[in-house]
PDB file of N, CA and C in Angstrom:
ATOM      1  N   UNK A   1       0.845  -1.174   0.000  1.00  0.00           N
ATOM      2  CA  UNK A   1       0.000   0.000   0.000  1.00  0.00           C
ATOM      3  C   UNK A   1       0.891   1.238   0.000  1.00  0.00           C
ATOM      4  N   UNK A   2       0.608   1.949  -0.925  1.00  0.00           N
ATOM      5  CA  UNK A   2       2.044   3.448  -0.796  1.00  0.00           C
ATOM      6  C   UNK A   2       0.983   4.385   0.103  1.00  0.00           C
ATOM      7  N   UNK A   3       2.405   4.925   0.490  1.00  0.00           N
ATOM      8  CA  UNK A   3       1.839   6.074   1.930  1.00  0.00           C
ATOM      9  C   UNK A   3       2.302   7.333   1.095  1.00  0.00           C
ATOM     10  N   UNK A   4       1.458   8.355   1.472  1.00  0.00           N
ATOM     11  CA  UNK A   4       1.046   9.373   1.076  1.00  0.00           C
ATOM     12  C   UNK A   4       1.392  10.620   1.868  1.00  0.00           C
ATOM     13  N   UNK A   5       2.232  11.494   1.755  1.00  0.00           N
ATOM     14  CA  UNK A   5       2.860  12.339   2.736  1.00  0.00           C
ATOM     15  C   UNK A   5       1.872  13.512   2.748  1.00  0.00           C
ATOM     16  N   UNK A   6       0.909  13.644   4.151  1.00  0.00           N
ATOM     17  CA  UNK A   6       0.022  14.804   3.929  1.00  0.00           C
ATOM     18  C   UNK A   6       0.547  16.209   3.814  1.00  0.00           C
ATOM     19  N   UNK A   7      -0.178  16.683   3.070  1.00  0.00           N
ATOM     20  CA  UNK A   7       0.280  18.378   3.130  1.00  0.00           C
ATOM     21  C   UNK A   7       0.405  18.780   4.533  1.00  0.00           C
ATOM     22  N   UNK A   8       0.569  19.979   4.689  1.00  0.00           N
ATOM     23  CA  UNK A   8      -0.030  20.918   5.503  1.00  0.00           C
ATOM     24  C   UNK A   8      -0.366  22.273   5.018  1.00  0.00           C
ATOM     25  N   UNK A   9      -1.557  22.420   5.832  1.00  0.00           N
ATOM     26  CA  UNK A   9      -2.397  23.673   5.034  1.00  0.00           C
ATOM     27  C   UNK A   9      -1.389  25.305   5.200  1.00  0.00           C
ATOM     28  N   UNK A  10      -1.169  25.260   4.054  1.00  0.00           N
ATOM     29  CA  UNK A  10      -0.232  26.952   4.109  1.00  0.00           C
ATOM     30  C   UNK A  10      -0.684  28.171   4.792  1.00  0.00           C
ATOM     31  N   UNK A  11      -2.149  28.314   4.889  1.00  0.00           N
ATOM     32  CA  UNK A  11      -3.010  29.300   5.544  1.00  0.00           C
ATOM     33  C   UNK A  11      -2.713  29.187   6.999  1.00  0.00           C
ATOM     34  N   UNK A  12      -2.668  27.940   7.181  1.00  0.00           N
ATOM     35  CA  UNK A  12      -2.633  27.392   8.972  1.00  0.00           C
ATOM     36  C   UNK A  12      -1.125  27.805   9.459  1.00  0.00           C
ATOM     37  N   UNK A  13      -0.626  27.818   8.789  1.00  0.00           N
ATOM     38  CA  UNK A  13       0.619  27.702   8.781  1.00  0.00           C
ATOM     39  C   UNK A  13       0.974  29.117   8.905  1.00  0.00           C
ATOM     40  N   UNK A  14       0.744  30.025   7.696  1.00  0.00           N
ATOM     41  CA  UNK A  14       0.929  31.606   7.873  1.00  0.00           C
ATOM     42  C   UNK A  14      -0.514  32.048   8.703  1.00  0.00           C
ATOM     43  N   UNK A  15      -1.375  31.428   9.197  1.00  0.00           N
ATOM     44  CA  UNK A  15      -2.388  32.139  10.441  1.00  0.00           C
ATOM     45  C   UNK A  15      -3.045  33.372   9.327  1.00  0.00           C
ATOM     46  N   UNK A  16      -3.792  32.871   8.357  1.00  0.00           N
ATOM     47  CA  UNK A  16      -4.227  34.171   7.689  1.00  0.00           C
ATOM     48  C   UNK A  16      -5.859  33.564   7.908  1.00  0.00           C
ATOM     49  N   UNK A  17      -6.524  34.461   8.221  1.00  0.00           N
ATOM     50  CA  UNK A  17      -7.904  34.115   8.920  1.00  0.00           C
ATOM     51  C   UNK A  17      -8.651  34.627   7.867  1.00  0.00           C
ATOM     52  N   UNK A  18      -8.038  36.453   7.070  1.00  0.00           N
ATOM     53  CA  UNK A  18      -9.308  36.610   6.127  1.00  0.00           C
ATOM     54  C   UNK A  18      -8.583  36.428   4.963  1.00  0.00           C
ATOM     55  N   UNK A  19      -9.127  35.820   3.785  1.00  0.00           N
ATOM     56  CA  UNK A  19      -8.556  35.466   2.741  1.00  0.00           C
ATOM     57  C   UNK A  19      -9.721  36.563   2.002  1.00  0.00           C
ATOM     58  N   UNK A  20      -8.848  37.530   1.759  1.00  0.00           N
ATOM     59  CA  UNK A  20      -9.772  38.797   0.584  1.00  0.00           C
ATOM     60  C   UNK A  20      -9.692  38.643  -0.595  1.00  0.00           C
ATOM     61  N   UNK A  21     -11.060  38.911  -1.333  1.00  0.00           N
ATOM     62  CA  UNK A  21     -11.047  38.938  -3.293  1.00  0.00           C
ATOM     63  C   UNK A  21     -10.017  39.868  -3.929  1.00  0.00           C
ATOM     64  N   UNK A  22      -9.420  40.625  -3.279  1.00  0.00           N
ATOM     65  CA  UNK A  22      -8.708  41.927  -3.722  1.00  0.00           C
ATOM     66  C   UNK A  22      -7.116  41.262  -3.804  1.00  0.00           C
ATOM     67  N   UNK A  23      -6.915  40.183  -2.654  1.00  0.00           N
ATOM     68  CA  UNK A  23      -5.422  39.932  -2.720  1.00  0.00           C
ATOM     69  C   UNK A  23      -5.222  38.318  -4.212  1.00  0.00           C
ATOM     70  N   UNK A  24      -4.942  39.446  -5.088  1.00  0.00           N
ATOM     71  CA  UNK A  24      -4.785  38.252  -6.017  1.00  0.00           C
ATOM     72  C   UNK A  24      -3.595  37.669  -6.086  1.00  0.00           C
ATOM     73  N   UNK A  25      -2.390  37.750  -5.286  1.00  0.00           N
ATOM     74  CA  UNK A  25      -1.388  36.993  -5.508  1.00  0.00           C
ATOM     75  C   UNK A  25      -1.616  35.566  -4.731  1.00  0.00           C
ATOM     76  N   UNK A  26      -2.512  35.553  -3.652  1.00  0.00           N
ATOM     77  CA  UNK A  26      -2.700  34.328  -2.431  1.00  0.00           C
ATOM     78  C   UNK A  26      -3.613  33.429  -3.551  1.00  0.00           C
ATOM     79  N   UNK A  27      -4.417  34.213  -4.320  1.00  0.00           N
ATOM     80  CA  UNK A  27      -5.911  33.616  -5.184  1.00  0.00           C
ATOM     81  C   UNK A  27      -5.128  33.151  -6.512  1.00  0.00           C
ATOM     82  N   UNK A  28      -4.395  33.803  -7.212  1.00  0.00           N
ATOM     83  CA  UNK A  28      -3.510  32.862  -8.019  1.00  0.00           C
ATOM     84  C   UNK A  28      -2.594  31.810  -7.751  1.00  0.00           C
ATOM     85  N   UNK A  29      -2.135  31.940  -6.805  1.00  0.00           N
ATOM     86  CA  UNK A  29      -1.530  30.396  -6.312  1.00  0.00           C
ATOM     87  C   UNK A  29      -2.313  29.262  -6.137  1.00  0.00           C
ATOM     88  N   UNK A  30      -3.831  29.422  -6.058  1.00  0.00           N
ATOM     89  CA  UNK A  30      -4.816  28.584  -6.067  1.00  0.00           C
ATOM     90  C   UNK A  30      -5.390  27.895  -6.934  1.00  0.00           C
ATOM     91  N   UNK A  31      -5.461  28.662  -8.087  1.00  0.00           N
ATOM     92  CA  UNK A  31      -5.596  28.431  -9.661  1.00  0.00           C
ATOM     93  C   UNK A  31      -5.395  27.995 -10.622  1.00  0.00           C
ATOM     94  N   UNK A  32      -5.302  27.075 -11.496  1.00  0.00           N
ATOM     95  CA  UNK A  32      -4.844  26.420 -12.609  1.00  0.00           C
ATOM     96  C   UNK A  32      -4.174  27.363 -13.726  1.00  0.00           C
ATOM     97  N   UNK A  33      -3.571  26.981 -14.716  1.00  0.00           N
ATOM     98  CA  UNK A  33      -3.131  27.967 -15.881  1.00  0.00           C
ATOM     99  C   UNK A  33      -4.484  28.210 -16.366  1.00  0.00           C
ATOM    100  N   UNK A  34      -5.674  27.696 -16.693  1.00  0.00           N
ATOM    101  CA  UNK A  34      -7.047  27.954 -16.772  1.00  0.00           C
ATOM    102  C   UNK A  34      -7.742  28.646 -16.364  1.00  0.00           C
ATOM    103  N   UNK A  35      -7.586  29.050 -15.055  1.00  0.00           N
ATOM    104  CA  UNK A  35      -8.086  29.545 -13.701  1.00  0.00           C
ATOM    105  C   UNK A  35      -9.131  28.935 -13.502  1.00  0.00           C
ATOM    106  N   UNK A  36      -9.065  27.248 -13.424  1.00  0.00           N
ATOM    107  CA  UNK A  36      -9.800  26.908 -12.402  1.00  0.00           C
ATOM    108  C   UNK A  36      -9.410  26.488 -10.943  1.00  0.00           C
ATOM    109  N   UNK A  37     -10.446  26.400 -10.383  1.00  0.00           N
ATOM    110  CA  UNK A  37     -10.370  26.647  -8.684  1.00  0.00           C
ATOM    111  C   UNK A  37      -9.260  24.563  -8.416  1.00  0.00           C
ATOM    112  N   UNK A  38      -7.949  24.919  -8.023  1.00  0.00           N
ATOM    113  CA  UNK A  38      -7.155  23.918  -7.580  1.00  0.00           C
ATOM    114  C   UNK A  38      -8.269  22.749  -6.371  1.00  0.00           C
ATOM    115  N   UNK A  39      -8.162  21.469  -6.343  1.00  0.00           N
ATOM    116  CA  UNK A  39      -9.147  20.815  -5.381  1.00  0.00           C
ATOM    117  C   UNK A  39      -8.207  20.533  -4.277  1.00  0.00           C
ATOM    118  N   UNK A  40      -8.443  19.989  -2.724  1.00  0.00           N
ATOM    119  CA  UNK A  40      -8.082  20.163  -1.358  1.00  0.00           C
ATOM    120  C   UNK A  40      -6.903  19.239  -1.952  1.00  0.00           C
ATOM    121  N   UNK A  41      -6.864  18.419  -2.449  1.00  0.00           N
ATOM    122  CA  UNK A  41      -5.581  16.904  -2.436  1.00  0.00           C
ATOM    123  C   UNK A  41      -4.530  17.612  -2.892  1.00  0.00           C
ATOM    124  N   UNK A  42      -4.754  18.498  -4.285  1.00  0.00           N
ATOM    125  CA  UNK A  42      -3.378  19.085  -4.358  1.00  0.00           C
ATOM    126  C   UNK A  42      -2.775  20.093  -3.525  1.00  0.00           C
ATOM    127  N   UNK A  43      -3.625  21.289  -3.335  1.00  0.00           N
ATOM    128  CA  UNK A  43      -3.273  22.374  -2.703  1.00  0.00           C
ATOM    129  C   UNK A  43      -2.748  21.567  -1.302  1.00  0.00           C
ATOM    130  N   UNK A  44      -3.750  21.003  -0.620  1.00  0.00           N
ATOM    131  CA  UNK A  44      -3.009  20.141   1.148  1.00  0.00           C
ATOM    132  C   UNK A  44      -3.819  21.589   1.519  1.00  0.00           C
ATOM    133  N   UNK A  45      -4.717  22.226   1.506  1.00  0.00           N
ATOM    134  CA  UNK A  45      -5.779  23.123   2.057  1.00  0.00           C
ATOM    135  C   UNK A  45      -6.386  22.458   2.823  1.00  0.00           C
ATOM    136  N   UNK A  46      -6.926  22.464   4.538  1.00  0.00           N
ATOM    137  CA  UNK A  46      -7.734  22.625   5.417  1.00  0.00           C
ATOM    138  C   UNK A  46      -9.185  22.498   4.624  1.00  0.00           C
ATOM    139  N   UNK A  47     -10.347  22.493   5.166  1.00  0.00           N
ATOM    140  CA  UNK A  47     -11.422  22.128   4.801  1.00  0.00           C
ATOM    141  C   UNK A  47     -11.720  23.899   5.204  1.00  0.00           C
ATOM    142  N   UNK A  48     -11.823  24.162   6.269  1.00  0.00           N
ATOM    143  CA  UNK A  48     -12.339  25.501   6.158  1.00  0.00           C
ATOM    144  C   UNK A  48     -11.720  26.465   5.332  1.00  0.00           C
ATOM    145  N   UNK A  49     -10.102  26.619   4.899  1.00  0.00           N
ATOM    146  CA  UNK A  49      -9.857  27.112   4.140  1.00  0.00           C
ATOM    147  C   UNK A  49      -9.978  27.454   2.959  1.00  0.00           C
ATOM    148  N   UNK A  50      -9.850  25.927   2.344  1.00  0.00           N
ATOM    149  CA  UNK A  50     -10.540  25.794   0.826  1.00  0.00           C
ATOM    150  C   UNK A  50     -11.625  26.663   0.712  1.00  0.00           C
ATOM    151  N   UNK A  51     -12.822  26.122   1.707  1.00  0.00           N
ATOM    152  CA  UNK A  51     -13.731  26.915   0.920  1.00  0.00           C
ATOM    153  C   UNK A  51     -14.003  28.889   1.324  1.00  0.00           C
ATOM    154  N   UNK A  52     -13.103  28.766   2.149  1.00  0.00           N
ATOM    155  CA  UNK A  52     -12.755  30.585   2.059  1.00  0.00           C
ATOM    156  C   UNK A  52     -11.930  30.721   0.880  1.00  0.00           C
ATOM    157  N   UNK A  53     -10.859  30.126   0.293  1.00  0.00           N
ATOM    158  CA  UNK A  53     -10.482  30.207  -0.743  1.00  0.00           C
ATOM    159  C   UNK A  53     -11.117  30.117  -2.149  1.00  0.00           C
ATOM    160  N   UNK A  54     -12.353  29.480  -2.493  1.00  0.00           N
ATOM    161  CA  UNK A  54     -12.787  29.206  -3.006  1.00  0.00           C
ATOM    162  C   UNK A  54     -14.248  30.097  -3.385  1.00  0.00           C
ATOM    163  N   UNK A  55     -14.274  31.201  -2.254  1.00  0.00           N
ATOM    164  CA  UNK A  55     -15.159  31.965  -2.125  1.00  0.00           C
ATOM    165  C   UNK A  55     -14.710  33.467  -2.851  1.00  0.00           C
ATOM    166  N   UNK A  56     -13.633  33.649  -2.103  1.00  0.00           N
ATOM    167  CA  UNK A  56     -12.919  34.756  -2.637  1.00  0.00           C
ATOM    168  C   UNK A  56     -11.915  34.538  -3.945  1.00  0.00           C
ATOM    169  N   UNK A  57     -12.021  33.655  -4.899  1.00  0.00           N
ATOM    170  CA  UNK A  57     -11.953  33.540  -6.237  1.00  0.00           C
ATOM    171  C   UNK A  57     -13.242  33.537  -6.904  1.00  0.00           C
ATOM    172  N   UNK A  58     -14.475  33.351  -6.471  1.00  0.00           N
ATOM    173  CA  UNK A  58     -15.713  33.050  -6.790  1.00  0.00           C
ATOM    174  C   UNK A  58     -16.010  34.570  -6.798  1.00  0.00           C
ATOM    175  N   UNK A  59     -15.598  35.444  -5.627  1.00  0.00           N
ATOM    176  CA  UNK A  59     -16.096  37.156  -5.666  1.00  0.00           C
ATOM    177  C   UNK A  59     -15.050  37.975  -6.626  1.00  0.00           C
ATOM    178  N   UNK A  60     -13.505  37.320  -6.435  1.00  0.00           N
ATOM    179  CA  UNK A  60     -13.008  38.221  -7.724  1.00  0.00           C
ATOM    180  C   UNK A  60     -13.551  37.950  -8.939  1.00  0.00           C
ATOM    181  N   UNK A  61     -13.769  36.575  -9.777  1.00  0.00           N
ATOM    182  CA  UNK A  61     -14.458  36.506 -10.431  1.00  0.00           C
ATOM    183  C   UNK A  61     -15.350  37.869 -10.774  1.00  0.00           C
ATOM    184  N   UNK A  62     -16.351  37.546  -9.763  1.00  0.00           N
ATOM    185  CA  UNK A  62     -17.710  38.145 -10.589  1.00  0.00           C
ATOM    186  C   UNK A  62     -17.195  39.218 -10.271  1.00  0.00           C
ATOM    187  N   UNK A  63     -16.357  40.303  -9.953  1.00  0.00           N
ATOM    188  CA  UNK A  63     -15.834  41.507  -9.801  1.00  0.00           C
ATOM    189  C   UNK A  63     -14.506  42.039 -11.123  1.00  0.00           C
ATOM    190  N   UNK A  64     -14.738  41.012 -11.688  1.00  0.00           N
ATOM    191  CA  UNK A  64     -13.768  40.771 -12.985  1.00  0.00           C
ATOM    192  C   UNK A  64     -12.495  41.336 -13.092  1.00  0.00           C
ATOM    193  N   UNK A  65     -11.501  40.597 -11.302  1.00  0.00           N
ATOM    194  CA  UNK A  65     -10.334  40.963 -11.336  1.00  0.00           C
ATOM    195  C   UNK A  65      -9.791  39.317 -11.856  1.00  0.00           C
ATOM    196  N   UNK A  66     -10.397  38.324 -11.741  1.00  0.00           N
ATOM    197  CA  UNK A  66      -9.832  37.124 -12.123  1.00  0.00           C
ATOM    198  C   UNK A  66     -10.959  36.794 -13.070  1.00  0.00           C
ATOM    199  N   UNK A  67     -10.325  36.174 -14.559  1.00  0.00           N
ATOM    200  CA  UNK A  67     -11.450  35.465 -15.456  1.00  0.00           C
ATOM    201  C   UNK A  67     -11.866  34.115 -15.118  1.00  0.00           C
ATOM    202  N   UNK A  68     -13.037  33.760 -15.873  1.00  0.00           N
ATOM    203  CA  UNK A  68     -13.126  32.459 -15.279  1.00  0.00           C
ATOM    204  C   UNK A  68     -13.074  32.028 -15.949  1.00  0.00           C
ATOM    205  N   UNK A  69     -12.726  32.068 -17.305  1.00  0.00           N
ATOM    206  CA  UNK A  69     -11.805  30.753 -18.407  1.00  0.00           C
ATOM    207  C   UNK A  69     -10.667  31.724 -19.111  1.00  0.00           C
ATOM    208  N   UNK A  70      -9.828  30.730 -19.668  1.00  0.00           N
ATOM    209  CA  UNK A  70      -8.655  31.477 -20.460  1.00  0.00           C
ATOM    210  C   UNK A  70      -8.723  31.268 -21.724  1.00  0.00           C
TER     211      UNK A  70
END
């Protein structure tokens, strides 16, 4: 059976509690060359994080600082 070295969540790690639509350098590290939204296995994102992460790419989006296809 191969073992699997868990992430650890980078947010937890740097203690960043609000993840804002405005900071697009944290929201592109999240992102595909596509810009779609990265899923928890790769990133090693926390469950609450992800989906704060996932929120505030969802508001830049519709604020059309990030596209949502390339």
């Amino acid at each position: 059976m191969p073992s699997y070295k868990k992430r650890k969540c980078q947010c937890c790690i740097d203690q960043l509690d609000e993840i804002d639509y405005k900071n697009l350098t944290i929201l592109r590290k999240y992102t595909t060359q596509y810009f779609k939204i990265v899923p928890r296995y790769y990133s090693g994102n926390c469950q609450k994080h992800q989906k704060r992460i996932a929120q505030g790419i969802k508001n830049a989006r519709f604020m059309a600082m990030v596209p949502y296809t390339k």
